[in-house]
Protein backbone atom coordinates (compact mmCIF):
# COMPACT_ATOMS: atom_id res chain seq x y z
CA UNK A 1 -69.26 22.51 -57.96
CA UNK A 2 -67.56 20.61 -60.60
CA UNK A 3 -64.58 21.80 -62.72
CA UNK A 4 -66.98 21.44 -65.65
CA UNK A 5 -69.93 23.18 -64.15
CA UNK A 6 -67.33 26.31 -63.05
CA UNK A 7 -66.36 26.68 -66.32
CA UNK A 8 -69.65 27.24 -67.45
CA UNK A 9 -70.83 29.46 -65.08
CA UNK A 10 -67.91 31.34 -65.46
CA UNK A 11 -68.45 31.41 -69.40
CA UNK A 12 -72.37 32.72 -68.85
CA UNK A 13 -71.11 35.18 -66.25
CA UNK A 14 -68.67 36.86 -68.45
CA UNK A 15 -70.95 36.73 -71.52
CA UNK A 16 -73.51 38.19 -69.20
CA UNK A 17 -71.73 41.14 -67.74
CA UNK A 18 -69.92 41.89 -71.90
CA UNK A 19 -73.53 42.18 -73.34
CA UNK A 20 -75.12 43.96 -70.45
CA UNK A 21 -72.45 46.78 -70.51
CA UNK A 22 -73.03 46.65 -74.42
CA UNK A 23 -76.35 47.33 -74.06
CA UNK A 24 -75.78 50.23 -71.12
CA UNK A 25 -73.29 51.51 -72.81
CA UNK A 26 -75.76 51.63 -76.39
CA UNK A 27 -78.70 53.42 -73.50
CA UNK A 28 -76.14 55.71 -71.93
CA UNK A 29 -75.08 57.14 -75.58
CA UNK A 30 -78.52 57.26 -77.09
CA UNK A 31 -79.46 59.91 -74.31
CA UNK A 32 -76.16 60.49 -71.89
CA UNK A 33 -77.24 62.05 -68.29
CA UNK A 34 -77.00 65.75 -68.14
CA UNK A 35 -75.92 65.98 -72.25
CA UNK A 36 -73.69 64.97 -74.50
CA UNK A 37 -71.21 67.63 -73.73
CA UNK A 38 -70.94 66.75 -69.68
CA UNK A 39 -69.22 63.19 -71.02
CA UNK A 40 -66.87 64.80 -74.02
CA UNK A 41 -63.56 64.89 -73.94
CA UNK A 42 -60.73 65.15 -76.59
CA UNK A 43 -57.90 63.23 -76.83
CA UNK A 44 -54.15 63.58 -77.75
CA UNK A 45 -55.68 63.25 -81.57
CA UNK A 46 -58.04 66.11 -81.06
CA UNK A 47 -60.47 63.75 -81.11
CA UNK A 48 -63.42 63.64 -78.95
CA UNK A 49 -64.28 60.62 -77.11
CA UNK A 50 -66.63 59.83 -74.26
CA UNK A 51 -66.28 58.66 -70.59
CA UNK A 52 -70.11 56.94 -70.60
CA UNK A 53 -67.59 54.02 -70.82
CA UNK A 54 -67.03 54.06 -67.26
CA UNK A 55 -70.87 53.90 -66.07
CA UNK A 56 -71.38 51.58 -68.83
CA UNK A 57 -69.34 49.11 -67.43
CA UNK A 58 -70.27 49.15 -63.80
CA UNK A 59 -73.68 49.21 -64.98
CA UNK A 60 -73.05 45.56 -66.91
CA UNK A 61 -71.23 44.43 -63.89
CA UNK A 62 -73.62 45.36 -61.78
CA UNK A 63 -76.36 43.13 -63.53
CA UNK A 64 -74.04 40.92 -64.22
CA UNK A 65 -73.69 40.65 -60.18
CA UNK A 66 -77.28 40.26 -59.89
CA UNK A 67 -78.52 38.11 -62.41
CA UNK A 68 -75.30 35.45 -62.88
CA UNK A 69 -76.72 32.21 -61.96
CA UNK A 70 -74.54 30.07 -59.35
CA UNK A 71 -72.83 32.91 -57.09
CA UNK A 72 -72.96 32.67 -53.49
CA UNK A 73 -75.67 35.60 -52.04
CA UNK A 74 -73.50 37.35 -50.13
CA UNK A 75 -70.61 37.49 -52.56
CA UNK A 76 -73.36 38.62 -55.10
CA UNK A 77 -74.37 41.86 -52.83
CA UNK A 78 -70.59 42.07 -52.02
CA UNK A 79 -70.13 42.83 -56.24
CA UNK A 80 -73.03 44.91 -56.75
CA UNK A 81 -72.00 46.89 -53.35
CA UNK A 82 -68.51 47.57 -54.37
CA UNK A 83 -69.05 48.14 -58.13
CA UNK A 84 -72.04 50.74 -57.27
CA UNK A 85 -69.61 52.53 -54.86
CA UNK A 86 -66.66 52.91 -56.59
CA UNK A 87 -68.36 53.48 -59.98
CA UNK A 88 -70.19 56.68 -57.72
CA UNK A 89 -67.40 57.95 -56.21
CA UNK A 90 -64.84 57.72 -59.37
CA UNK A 91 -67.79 59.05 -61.33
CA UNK A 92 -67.73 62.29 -59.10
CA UNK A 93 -64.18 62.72 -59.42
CA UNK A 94 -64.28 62.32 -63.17
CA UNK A 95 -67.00 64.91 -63.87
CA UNK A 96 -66.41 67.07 -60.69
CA UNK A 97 -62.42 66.67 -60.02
CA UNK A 98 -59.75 69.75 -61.31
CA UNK A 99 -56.95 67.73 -61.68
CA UNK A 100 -55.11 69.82 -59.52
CA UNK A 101 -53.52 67.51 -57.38
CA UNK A 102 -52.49 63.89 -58.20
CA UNK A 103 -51.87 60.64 -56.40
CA UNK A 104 -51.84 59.92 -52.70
CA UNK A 105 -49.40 62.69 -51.69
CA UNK A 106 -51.29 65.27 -53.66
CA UNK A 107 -54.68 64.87 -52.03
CA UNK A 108 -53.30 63.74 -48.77
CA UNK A 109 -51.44 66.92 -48.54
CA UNK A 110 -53.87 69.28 -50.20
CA UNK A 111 -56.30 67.75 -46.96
CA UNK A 112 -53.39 68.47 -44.63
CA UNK A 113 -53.62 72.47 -45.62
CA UNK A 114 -57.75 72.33 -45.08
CA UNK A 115 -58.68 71.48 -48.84
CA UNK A 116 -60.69 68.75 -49.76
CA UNK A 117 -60.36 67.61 -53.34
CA UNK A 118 -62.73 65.81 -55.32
CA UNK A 119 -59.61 63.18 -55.03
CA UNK A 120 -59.39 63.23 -51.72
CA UNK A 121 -63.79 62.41 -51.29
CA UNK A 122 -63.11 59.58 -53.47
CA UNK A 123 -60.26 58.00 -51.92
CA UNK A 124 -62.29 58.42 -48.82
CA UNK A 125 -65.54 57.27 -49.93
CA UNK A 126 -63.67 54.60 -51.77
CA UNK A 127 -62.56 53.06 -48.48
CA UNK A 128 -66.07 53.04 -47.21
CA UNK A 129 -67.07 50.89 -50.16
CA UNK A 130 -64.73 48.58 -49.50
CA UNK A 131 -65.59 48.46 -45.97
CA UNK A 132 -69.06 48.12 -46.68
CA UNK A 133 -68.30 45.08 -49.11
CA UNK A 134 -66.13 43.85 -46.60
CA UNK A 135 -68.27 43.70 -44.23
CA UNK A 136 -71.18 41.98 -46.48
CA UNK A 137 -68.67 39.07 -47.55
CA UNK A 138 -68.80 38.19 -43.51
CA UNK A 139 -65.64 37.07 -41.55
CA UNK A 140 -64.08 38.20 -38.12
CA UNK A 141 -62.53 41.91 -37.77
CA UNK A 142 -58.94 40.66 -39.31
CA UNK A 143 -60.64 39.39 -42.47
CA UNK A 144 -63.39 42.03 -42.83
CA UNK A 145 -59.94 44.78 -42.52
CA UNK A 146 -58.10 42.57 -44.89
CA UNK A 147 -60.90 42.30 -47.41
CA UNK A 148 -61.17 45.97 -47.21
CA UNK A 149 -58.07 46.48 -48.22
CA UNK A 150 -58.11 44.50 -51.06
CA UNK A 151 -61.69 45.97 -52.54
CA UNK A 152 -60.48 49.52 -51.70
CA UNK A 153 -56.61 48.89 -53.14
CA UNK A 154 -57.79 47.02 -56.38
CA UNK A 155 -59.99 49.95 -57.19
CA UNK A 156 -56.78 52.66 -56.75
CA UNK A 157 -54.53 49.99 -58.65
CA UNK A 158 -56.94 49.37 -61.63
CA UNK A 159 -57.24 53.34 -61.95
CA UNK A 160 -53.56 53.53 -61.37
CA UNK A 161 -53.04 51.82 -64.79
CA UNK A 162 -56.36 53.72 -66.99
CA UNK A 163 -53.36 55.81 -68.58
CA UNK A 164 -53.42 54.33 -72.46
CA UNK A 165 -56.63 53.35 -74.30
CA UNK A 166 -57.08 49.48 -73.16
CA UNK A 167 -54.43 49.35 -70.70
CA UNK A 168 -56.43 49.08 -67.39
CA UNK A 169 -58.84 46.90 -68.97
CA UNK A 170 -56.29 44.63 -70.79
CA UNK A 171 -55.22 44.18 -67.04
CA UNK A 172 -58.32 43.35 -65.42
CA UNK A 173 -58.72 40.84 -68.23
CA UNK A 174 -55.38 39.22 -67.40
CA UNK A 175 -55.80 39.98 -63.33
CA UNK A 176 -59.08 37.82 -63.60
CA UNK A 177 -57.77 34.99 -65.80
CA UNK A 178 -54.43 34.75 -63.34
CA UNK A 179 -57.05 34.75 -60.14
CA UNK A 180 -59.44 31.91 -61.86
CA UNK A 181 -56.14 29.90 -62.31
CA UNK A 182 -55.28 30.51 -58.79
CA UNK A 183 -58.66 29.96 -57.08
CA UNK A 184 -61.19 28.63 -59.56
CA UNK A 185 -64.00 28.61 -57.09
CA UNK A 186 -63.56 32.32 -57.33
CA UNK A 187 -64.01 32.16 -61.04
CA UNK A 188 -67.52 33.23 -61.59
CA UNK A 189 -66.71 36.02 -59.18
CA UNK A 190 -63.97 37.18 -61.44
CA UNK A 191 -65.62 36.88 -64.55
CA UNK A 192 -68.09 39.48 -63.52
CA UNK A 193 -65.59 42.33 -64.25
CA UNK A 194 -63.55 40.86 -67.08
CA UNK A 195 -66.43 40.68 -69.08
CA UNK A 196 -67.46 43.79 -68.45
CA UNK A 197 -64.13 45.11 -69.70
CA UNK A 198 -63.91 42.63 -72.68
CA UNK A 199 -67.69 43.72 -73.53
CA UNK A 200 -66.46 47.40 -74.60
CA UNK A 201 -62.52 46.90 -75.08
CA UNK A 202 -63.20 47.55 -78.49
CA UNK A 203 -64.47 51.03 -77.94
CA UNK A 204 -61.84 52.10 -75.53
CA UNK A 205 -58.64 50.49 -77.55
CA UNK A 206 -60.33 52.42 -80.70
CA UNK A 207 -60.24 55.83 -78.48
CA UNK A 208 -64.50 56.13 -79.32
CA UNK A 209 -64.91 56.25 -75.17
CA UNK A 210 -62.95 55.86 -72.00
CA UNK A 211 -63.26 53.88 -68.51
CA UNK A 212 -62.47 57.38 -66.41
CA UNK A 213 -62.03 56.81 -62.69
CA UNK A 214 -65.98 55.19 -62.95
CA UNK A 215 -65.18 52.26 -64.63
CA UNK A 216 -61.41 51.93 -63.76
CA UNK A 217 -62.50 52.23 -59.98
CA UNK A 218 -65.20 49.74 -60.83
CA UNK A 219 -63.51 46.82 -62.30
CA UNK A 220 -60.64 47.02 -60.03
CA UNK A 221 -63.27 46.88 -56.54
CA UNK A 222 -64.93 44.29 -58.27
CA UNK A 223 -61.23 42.39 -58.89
CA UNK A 224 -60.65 42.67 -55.52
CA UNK A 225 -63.97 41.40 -54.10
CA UNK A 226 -63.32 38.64 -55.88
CA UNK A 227 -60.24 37.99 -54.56
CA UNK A 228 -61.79 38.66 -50.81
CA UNK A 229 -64.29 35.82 -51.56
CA UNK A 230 -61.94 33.40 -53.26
CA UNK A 231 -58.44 33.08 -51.91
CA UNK A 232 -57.17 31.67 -48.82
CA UNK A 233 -56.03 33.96 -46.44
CA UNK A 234 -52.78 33.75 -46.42
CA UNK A 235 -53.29 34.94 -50.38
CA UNK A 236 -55.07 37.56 -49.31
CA UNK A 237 -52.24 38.49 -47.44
CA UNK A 238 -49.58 38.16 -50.62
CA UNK A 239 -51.99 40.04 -52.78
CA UNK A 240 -52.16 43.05 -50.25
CA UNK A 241 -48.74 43.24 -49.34
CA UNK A 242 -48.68 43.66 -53.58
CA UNK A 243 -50.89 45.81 -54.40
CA UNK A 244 -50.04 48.26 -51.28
CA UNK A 245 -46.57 48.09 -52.72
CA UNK A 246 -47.43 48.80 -56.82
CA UNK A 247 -49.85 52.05 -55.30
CA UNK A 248 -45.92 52.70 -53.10
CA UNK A 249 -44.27 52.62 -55.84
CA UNK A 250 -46.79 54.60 -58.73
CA UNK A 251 -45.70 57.72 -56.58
CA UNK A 252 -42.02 57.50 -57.54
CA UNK A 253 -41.43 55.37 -60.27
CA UNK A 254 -43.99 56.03 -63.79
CA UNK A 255 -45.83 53.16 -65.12
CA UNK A 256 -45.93 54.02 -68.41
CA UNK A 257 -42.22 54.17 -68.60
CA UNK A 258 -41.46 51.02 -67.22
CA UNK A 259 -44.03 49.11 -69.86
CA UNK A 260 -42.22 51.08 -72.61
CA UNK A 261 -38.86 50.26 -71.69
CA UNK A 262 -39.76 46.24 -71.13
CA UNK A 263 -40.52 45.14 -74.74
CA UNK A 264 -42.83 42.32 -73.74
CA UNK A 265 -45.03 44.82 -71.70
CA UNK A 266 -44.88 47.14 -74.73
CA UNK A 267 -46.13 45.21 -77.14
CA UNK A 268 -48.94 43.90 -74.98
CA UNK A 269 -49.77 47.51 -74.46
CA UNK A 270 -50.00 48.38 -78.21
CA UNK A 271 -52.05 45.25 -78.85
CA UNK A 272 -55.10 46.45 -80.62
CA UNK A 273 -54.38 49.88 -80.44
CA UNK A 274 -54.16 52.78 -82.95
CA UNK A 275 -50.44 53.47 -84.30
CA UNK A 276 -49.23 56.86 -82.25
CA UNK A 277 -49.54 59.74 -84.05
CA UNK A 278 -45.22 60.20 -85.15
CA UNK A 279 -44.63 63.64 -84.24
CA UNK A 280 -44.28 66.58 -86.66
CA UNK A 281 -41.20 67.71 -88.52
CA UNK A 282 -39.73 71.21 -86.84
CA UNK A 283 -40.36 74.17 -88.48
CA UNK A 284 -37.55 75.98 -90.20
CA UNK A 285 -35.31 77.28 -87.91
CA UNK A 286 -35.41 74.49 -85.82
CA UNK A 287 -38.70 75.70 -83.82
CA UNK A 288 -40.81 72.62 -83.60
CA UNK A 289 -44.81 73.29 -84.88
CA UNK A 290 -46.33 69.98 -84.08
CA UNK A 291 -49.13 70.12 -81.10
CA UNK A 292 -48.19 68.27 -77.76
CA UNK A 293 -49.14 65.03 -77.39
CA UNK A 294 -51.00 65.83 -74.40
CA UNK A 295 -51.22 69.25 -72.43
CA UNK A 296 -51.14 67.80 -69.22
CA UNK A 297 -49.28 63.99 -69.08
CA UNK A 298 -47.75 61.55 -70.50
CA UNK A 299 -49.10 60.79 -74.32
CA UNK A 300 -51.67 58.92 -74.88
CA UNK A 301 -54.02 60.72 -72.41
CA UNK A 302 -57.15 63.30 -72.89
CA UNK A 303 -57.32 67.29 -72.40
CA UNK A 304 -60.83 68.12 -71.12
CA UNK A 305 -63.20 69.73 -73.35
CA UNK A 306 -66.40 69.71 -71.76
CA UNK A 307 -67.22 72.05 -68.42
CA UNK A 308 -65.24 69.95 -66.18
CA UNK A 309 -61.88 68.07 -66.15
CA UNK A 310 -61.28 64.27 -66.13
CA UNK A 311 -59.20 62.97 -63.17
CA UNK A 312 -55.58 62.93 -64.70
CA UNK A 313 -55.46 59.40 -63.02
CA UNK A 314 -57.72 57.88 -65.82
CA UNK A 315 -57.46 60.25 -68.48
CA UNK A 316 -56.20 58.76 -72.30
C-alpha cells in the first residue's frame, strides 16, 4: 500500500471509529442498560457524570474494527476480539468491583488468602483476551506469548493512566500517533482506537462521562494489538520490556505525581481541562471546612454514587 493510500485509510478509520462511538455513546445515554443510576457517579465537584463512556468507546472501536476498509482479516478479528474482551471484563470490574484492593499486589495477594476480587477476574480474564487475540493474529508460540503480552499489558497500562479526565485518552491519542510514525503499515490498525478516544474526548475532558476500566481496558488492548500486528519483533520486544516496566513501577512510584512535578507533562495534562476547583479558606480557628477533593485518591477522581463502586484504577 502506498504512503498516500495509508494515510487515507488511516484518516477514514479514525473518522470511522470517532463517529461510531458518538453515535453509541448518543444510544447508550438515550436508554443506558440496567438505568441511569447503575452508570452515575459523582466526581470531586459533586458532580455526577457517567461511565457509558467506556462501552461507548469499545462499541465505536469495535465497528470501527469491522467495517474499516483496507485491514488485513485477521488483524480485523484480532481488534474486535481484544476490544470486546477487555471492554467485558473492565466493564465487570467497574460496575461489580469494591475497590477494596488496588494494583497487582492488592489482588494478587487478596487471591493468595482465598479471595477473588472483581480485580483479580479481570486481570485474569484480561490475559485470556489477549491470548485469544494473540492467537488470531497467527505466529509461532514465541510470537503468539509475546503478542499476548503486549494486548494484555497495553490494556493494564492504558487503565493505569484513566486517573484525570482525558489523561488515558490524551495518551492513546499520542501512543497511536508515535506507533503510526514508527510502523506506518500498522497505521490503520492504530487509528481504530485513537479515534475512538478523540470521538468523545470532549465529554470526558468536560467531566460529562468517564472511560472506567471498559474503555480504558479497551483502547489500551486495542493499542497493543496494533502494535502485535505492526512492529518487527525485535520492537515488540522493546515495547514489552516497557510497558512491563511502567505497570513495575505504578506500584511504587505515583503517576500523577510525577506529571505534576514535570511541567511539560503538566501542562499537557491540563490541556482542555476544567480549572481545579482552589480549595476553601479554613474556618476560624484554623479548622479547615472545604470538602476533600476526593474521598478515596488522589484529586481529580470520582466517589461512587450509584449501587456499586468504580474500580479506583479508572475513577476521575
Amino acid at each position: 500500500m502506498s504512503r498516500r493510500a495509508t494515510l487515507a485509510s488511516t484518516l477514514a478509520t479514525a473518522g470511522l471509529a470517532a463517529v461510531a462511538a458518538q453515535g453509541a455513546y448518543r444510544l447508550l445515554r438515550r436508554k443506558p442498560p440496567a438505568g441511569e443510576p447503575t452508570w452515575t457517579r459523582t466526581n470531586h465537584r459533586g458532580e455526577s457524570l457517567t461511565l457509558l463512556e467506556g462501552p461507548a468507546v469499545a462499541a465505536g472501536a469495535a465497528l470501527a474494527a469491522v467495517a474499516s476498509p483496507g485491514l488485513p482479516g485477521r488483524a480485523r478479528a484480532a481488534l474486535l476480539a481484544a476490544a470486546a474482551g477487555a471492554a467485558a471484563f473492565g466493564g465487570y470490574d467497574d460496575l461489580a468491583g469494591s475497590g477494596g484492593q488496588r494494583g497487582f499486589r492488592g489482588h494478587l495477594g487478596a487471591l493468595a488468602h482465598g479471595e477473588l476480587t472483581t480485580g483479580a477476574a479481570k486481570l485474569g480474564g484480561i490475559g485470556a483476551t489477549g491470548l485469544a487475540a494473540s492467537a488470531v493474529l497467527g505466529g509461532g508460540p514465541v510470537d503468539t506469548l509475546l503478542n499476548a503480552g503486549l494486548i494484555a499489558g497495553g490494556a493494564n497500562l492504558v487503565n493505569l493512566f484513566d486517573l484525570r479526565p482525558g489523561r488515558a485518552s490524551k495518551v492513546t491519542l499520542a501512543s497511536g500517533g508515535l506507533l503510526a510514525a514508527a510502523a506506518p503499515a500498522a497505521a490503520p490498525l492504530a487509528a481504530v482506537p485513537a479515534g475512538a478516544a478523540l470521538g468523545l474526548l470532549g465529554e470526558d475532558l468536560g467531566e460529562r462521562a468517564m472511560l472506567g476500566d471498559a474503555g480504558a481496558n479497551a483502547l489500551g488492548a486495542l493499542l497493543g494489538t496494533a502494535a502485535a500486528a505492526g512492529l518487527p519483533r525485535p520492537a515488540r520486544i522493546a515495547l514489552l520490556t516497557g510497558i512491563i516496566g511502567l505497570t513495575a513501577a505504578s506500584e511504587v512510584v505515583s503517576f500523577t505525581k510525577v506529571i505534576e512535578r514535570t511541567p511539560p507533562l503538566r501542562w499537557l495534562d491540563m490541556l482542555g481541562r476544567r480549572p481545579v476547583p482552589a480549595p476553601a479558606p479554613a474556618a476560624a480557628g484554623g479548622a479547615a471546612t472545604a470538602r476533600p477533593a476526593q474521598a478515596s485518591g488522589p484529586a481529580g477522581q470520582t466517589t461512587p454514587s450509584g449501587p456499586t463502586a468504580a474500580s479506583p484504577a479508572s475513577t476521575q
